[in-house]
PDB file of N, CA and C in Angstrom:
ATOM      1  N   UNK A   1      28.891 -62.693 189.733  1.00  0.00           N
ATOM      2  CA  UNK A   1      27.819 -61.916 190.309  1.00  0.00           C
ATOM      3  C   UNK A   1      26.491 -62.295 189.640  1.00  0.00           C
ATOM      4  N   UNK A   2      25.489 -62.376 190.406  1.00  0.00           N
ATOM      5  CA  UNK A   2      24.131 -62.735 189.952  1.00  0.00           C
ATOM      6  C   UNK A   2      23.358 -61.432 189.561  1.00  0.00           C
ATOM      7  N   UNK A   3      22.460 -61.773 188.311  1.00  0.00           N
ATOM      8  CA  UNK A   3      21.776 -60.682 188.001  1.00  0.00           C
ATOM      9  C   UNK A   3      20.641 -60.374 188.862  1.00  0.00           C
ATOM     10  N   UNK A   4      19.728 -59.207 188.770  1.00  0.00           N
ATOM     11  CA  UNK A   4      18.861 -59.007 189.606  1.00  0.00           C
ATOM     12  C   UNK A   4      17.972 -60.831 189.845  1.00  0.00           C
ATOM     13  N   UNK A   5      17.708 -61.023 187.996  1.00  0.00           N
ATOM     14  CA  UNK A   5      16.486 -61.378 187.910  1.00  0.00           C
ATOM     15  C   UNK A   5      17.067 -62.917 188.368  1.00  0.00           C
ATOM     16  N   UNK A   6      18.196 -63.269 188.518  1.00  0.00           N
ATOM     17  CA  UNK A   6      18.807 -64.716 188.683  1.00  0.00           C
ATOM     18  C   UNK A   6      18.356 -64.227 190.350  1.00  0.00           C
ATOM     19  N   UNK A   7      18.757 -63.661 191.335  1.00  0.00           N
ATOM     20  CA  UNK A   7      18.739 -63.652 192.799  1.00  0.00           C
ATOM     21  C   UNK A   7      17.301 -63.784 192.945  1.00  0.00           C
ATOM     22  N   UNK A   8      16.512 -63.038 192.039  1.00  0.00           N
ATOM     23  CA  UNK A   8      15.062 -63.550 192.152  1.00  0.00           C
ATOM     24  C   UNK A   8      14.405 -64.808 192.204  1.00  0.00           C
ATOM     25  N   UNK A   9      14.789 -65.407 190.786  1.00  0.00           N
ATOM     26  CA  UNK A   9      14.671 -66.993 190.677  1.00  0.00           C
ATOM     27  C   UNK A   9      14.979 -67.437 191.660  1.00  0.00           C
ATOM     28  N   UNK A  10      16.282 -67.540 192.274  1.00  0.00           N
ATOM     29  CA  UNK A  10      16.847 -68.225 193.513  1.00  0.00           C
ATOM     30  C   UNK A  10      15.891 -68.048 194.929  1.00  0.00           C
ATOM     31  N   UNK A  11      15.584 -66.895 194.732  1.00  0.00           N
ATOM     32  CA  UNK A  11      14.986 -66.489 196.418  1.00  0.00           C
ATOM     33  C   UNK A  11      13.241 -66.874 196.165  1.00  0.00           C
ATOM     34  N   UNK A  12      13.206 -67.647 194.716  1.00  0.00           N
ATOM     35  CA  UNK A  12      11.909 -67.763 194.366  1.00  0.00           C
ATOM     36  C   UNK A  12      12.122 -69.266 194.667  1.00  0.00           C
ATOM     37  N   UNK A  13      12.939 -70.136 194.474  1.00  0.00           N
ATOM     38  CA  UNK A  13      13.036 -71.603 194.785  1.00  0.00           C
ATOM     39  C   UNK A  13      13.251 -71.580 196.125  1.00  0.00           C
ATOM     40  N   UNK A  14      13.776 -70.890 197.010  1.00  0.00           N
ATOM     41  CA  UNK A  14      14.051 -71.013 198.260  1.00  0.00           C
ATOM     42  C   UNK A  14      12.363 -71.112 199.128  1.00  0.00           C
ATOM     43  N   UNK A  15      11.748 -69.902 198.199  1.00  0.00           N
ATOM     44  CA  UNK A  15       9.982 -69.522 199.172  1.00  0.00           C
ATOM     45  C   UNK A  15       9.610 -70.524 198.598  1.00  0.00           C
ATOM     46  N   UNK A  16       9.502 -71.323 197.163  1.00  0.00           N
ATOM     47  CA  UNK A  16       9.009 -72.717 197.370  1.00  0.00           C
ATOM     48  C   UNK A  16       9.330 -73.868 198.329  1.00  0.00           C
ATOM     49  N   UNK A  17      10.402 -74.159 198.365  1.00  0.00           N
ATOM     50  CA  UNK A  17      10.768 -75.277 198.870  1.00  0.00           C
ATOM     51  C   UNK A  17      10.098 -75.108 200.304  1.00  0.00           C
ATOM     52  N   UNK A  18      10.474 -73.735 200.919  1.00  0.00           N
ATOM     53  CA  UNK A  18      10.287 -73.570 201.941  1.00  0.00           C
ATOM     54  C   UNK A  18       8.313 -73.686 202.113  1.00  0.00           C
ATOM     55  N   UNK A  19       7.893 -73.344 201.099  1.00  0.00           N
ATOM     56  CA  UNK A  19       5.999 -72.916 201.214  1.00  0.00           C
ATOM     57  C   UNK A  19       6.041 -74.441 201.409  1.00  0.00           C
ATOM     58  N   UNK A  20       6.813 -75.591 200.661  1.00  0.00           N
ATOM     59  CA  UNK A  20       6.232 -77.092 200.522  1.00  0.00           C
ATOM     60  C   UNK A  20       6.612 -77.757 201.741  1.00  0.00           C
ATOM     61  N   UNK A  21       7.747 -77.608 202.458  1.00  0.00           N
ATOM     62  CA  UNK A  21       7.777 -78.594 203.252  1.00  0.00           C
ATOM     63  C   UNK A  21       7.234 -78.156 204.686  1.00  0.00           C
ATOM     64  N   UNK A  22       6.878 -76.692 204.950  1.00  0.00           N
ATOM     65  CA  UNK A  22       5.818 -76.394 205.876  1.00  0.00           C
ATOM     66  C   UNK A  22       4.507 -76.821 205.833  1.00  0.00           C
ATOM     67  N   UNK A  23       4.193 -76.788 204.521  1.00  0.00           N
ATOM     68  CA  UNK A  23       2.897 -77.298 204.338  1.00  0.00           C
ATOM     69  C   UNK A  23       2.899 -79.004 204.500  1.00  0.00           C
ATOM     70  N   UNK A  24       3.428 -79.171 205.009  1.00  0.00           N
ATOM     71  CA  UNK A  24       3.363 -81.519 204.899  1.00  0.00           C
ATOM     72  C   UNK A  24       2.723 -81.116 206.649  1.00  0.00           C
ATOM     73  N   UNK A  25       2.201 -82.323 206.622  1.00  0.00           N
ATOM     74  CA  UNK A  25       1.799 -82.648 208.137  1.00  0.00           C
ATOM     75  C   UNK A  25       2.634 -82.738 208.807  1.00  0.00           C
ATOM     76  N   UNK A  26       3.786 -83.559 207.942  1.00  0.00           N
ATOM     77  CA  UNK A  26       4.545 -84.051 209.520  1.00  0.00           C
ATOM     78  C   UNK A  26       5.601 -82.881 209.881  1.00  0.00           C
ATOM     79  N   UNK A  27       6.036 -82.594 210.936  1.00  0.00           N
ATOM     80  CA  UNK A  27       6.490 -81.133 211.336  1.00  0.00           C
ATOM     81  C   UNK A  27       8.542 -81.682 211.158  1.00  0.00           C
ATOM     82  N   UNK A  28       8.689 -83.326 210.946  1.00  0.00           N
ATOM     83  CA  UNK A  28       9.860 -83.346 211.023  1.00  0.00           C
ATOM     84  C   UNK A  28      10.040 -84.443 209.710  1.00  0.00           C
ATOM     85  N   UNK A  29      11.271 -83.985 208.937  1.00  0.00           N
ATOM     86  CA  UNK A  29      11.366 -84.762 207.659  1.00  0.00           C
ATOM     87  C   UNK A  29      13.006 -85.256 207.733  1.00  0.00           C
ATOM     88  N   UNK A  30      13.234 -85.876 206.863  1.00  0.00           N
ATOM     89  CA  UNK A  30      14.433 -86.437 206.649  1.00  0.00           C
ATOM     90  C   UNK A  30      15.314 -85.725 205.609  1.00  0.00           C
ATOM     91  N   UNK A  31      16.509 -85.184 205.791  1.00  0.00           N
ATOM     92  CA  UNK A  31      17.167 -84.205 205.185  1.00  0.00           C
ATOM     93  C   UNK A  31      16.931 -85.322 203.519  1.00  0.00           C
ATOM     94  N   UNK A  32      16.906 -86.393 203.192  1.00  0.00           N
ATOM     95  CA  UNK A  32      16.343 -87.035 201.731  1.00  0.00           C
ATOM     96  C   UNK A  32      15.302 -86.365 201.359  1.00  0.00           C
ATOM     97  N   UNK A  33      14.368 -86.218 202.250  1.00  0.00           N
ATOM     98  CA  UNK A  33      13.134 -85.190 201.533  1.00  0.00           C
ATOM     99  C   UNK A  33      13.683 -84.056 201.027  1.00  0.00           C
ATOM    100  N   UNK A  34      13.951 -83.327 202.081  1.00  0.00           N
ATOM    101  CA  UNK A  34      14.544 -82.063 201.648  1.00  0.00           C
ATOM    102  C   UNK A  34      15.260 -81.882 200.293  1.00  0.00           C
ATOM    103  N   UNK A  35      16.126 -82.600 200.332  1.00  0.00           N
ATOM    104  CA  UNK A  35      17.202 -82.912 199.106  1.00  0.00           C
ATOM    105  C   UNK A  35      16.639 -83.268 198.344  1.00  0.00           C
ATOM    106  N   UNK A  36      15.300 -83.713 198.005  1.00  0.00           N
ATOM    107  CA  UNK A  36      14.512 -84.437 196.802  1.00  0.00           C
ATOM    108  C   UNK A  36      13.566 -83.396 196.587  1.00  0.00           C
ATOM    109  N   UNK A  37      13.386 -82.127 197.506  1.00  0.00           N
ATOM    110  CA  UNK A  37      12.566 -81.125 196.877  1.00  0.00           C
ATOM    111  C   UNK A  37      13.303 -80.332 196.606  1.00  0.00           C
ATOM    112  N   UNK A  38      14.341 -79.816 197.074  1.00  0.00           N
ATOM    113  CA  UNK A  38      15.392 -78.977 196.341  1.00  0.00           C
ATOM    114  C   UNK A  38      15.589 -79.332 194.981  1.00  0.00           C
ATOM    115  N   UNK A  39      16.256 -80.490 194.907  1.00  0.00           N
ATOM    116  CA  UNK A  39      16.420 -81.139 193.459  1.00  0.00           C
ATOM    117  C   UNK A  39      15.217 -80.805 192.538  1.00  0.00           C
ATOM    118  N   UNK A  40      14.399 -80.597 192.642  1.00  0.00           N
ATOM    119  CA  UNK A  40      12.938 -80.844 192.173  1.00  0.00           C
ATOM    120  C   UNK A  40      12.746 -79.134 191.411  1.00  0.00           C
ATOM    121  N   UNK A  41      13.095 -78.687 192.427  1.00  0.00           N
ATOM    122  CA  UNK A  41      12.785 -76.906 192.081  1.00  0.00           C
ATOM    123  C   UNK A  41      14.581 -76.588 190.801  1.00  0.00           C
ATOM    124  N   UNK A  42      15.369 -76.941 191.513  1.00  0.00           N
ATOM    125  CA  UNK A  42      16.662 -77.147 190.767  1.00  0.00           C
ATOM    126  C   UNK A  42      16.361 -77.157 189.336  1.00  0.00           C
ATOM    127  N   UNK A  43      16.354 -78.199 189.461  1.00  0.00           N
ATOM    128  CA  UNK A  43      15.453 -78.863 187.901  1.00  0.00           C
ATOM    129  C   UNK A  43      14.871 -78.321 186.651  1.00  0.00           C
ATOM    130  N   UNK A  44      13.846 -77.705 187.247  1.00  0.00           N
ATOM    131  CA  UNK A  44      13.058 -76.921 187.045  1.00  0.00           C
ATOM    132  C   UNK A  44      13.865 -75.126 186.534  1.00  0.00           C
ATOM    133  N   UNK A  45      14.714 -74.845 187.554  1.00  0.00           N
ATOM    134  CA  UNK A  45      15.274 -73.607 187.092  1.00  0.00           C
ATOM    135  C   UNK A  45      16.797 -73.805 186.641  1.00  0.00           C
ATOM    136  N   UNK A  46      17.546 -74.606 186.722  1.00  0.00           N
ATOM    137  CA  UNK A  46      18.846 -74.458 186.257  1.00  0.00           C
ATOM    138  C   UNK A  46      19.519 -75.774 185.800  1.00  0.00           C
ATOM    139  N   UNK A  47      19.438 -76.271 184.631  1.00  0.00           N
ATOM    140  CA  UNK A  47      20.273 -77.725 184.587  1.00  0.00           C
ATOM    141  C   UNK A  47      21.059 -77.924 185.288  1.00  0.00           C
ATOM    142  N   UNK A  48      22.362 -76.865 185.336  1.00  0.00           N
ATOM    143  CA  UNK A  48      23.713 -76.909 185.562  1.00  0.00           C
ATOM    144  C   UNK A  48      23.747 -76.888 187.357  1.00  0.00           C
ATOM    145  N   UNK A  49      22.869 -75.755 188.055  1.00  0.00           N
ATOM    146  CA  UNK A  49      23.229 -76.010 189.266  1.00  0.00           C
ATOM    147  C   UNK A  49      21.930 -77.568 189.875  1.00  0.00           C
ATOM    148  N   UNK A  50      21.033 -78.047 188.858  1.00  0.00           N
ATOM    149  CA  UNK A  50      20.780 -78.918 189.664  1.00  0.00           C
ATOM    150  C   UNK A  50      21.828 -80.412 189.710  1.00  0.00           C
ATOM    151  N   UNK A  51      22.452 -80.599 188.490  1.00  0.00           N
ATOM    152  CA  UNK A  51      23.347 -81.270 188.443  1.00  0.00           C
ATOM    153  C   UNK A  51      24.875 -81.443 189.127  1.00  0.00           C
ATOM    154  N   UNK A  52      24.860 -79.754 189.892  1.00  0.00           N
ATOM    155  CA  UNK A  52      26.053 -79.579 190.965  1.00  0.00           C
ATOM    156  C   UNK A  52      25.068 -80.348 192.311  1.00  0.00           C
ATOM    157  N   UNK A  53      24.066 -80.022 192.277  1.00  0.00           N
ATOM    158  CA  UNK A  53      23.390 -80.104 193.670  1.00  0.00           C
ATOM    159  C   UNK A  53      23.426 -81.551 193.710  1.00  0.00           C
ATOM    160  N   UNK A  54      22.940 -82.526 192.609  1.00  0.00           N
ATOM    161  CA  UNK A  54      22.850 -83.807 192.631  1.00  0.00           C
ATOM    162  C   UNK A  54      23.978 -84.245 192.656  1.00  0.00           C
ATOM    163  N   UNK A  55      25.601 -84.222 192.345  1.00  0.00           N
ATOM    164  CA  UNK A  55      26.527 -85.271 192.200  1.00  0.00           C
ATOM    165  C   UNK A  55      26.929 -85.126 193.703  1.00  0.00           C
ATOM    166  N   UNK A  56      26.646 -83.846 194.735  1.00  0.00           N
ATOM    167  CA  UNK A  56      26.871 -83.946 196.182  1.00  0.00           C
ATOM    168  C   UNK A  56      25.880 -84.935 196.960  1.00  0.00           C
ATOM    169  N   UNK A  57      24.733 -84.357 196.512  1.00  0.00           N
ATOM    170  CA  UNK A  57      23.253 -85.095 197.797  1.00  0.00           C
ATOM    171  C   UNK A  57      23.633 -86.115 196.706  1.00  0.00           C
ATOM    172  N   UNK A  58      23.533 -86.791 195.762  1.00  0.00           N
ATOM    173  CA  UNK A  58      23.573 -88.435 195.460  1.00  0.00           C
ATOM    174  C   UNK A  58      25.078 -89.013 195.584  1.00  0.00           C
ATOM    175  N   UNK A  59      25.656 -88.346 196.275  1.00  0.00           N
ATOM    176  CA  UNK A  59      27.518 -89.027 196.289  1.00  0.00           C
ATOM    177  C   UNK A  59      27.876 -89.904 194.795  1.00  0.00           C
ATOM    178  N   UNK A  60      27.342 -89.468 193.967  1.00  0.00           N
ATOM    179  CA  UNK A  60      28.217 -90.187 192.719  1.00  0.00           C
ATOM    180  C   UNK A  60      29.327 -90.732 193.302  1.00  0.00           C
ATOM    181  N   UNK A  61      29.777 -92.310 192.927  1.00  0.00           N
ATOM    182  CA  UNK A  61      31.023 -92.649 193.466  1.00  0.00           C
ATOM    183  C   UNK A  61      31.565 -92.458 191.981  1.00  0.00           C
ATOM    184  N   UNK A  62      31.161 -92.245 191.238  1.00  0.00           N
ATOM    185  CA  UNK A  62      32.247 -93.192 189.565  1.00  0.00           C
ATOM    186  C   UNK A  62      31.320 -91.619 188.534  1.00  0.00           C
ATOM    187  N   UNK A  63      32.242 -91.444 187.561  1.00  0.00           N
ATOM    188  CA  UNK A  63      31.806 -90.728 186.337  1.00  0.00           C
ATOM    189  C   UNK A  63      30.789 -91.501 185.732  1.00  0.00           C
ATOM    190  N   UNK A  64      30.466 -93.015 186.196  1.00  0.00           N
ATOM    191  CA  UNK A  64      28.877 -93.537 185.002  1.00  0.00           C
ATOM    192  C   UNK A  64      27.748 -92.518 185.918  1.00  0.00           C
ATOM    193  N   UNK A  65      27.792 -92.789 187.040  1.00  0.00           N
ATOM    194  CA  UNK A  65      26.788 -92.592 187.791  1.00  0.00           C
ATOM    195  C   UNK A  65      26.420 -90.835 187.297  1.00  0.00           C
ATOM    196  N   UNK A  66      27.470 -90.016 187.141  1.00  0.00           N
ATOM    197  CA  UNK A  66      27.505 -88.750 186.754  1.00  0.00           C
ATOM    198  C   UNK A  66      26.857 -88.603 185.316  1.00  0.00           C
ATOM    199  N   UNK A  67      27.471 -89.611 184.689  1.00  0.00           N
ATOM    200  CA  UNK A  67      26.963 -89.551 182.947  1.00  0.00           C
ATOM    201  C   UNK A  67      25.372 -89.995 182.956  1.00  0.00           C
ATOM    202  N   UNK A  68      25.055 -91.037 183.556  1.00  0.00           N
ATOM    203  CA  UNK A  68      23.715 -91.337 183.860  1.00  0.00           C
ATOM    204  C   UNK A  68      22.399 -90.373 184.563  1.00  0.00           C
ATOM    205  N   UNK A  69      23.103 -89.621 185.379  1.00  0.00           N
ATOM    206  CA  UNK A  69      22.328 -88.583 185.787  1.00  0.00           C
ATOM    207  C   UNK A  69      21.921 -87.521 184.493  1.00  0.00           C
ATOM    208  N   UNK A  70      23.659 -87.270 183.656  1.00  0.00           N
ATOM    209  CA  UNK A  70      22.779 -86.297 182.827  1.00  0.00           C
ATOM    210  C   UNK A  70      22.384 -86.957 181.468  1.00  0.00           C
ATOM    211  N   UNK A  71      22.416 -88.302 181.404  1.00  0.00           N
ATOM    212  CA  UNK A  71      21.722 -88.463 180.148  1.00  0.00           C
ATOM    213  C   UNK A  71      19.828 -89.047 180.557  1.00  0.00           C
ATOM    214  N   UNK A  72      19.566 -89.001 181.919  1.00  0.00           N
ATOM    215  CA  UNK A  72      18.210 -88.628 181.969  1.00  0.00           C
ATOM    216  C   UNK A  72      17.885 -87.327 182.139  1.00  0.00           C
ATOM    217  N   UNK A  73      18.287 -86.743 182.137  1.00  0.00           N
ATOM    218  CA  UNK A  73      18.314 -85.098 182.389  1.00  0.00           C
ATOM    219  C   UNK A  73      18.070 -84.592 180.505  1.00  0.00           C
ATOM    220  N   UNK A  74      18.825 -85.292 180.089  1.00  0.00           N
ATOM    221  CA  UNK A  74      18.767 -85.074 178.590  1.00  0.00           C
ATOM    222  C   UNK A  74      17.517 -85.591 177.601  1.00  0.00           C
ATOM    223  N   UNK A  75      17.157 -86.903 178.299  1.00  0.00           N
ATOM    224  CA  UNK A  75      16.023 -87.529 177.789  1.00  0.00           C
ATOM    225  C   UNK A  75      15.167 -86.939 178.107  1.00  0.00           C
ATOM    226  N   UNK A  76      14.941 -85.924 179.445  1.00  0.00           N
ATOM    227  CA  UNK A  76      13.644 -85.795 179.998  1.00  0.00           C
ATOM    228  C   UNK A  76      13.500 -84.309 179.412  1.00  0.00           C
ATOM    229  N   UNK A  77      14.328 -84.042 178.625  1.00  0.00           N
ATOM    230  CA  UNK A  77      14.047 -83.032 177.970  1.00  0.00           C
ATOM    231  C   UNK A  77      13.177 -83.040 176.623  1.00  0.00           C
ATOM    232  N   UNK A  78      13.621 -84.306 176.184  1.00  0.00           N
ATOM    233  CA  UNK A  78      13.167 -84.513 174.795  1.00  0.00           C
ATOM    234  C   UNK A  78      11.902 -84.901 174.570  1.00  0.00           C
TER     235      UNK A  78
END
């Protein structure tokens, strides 16, 4: 179960994503955009679920590709 303030965060990345890709000119995007601004807000609020979100939208075929994701995830912390 999610806490108040977690459903908040969440419904707070959702009105972003959603404020950003209304705001682009072009009225039709490529679900890659989408998936690259999700990721983006992800990021930003949860290591763990942006790293669920990424091994789906990037199809990791192999555990490097998985380890590589989070050891820039790790660098970009530092």
């Amino acid at each position: 179960m999610l806490f108040r303030s977690s459903v908040a965060a969440v419904e707070g990345v959702a009105d972003r994503v959603e404020a950003q890709l209304q705001d682009r000119p072009e009225k039709e995007m490529s679900t890659d955009e989408v998936g690259r601004v999700v990721m983006d807000e992800l990021k930003r609020l949860d290591k763990v679920a942006y790293v669920r979100f990424a091994s789906v939208y990037r199809q990791f075929r192999d555990i490097g590709e998985f380890m590589s994701e989070l050891k820039d995830l790790l660098n970009a912390k530092e």
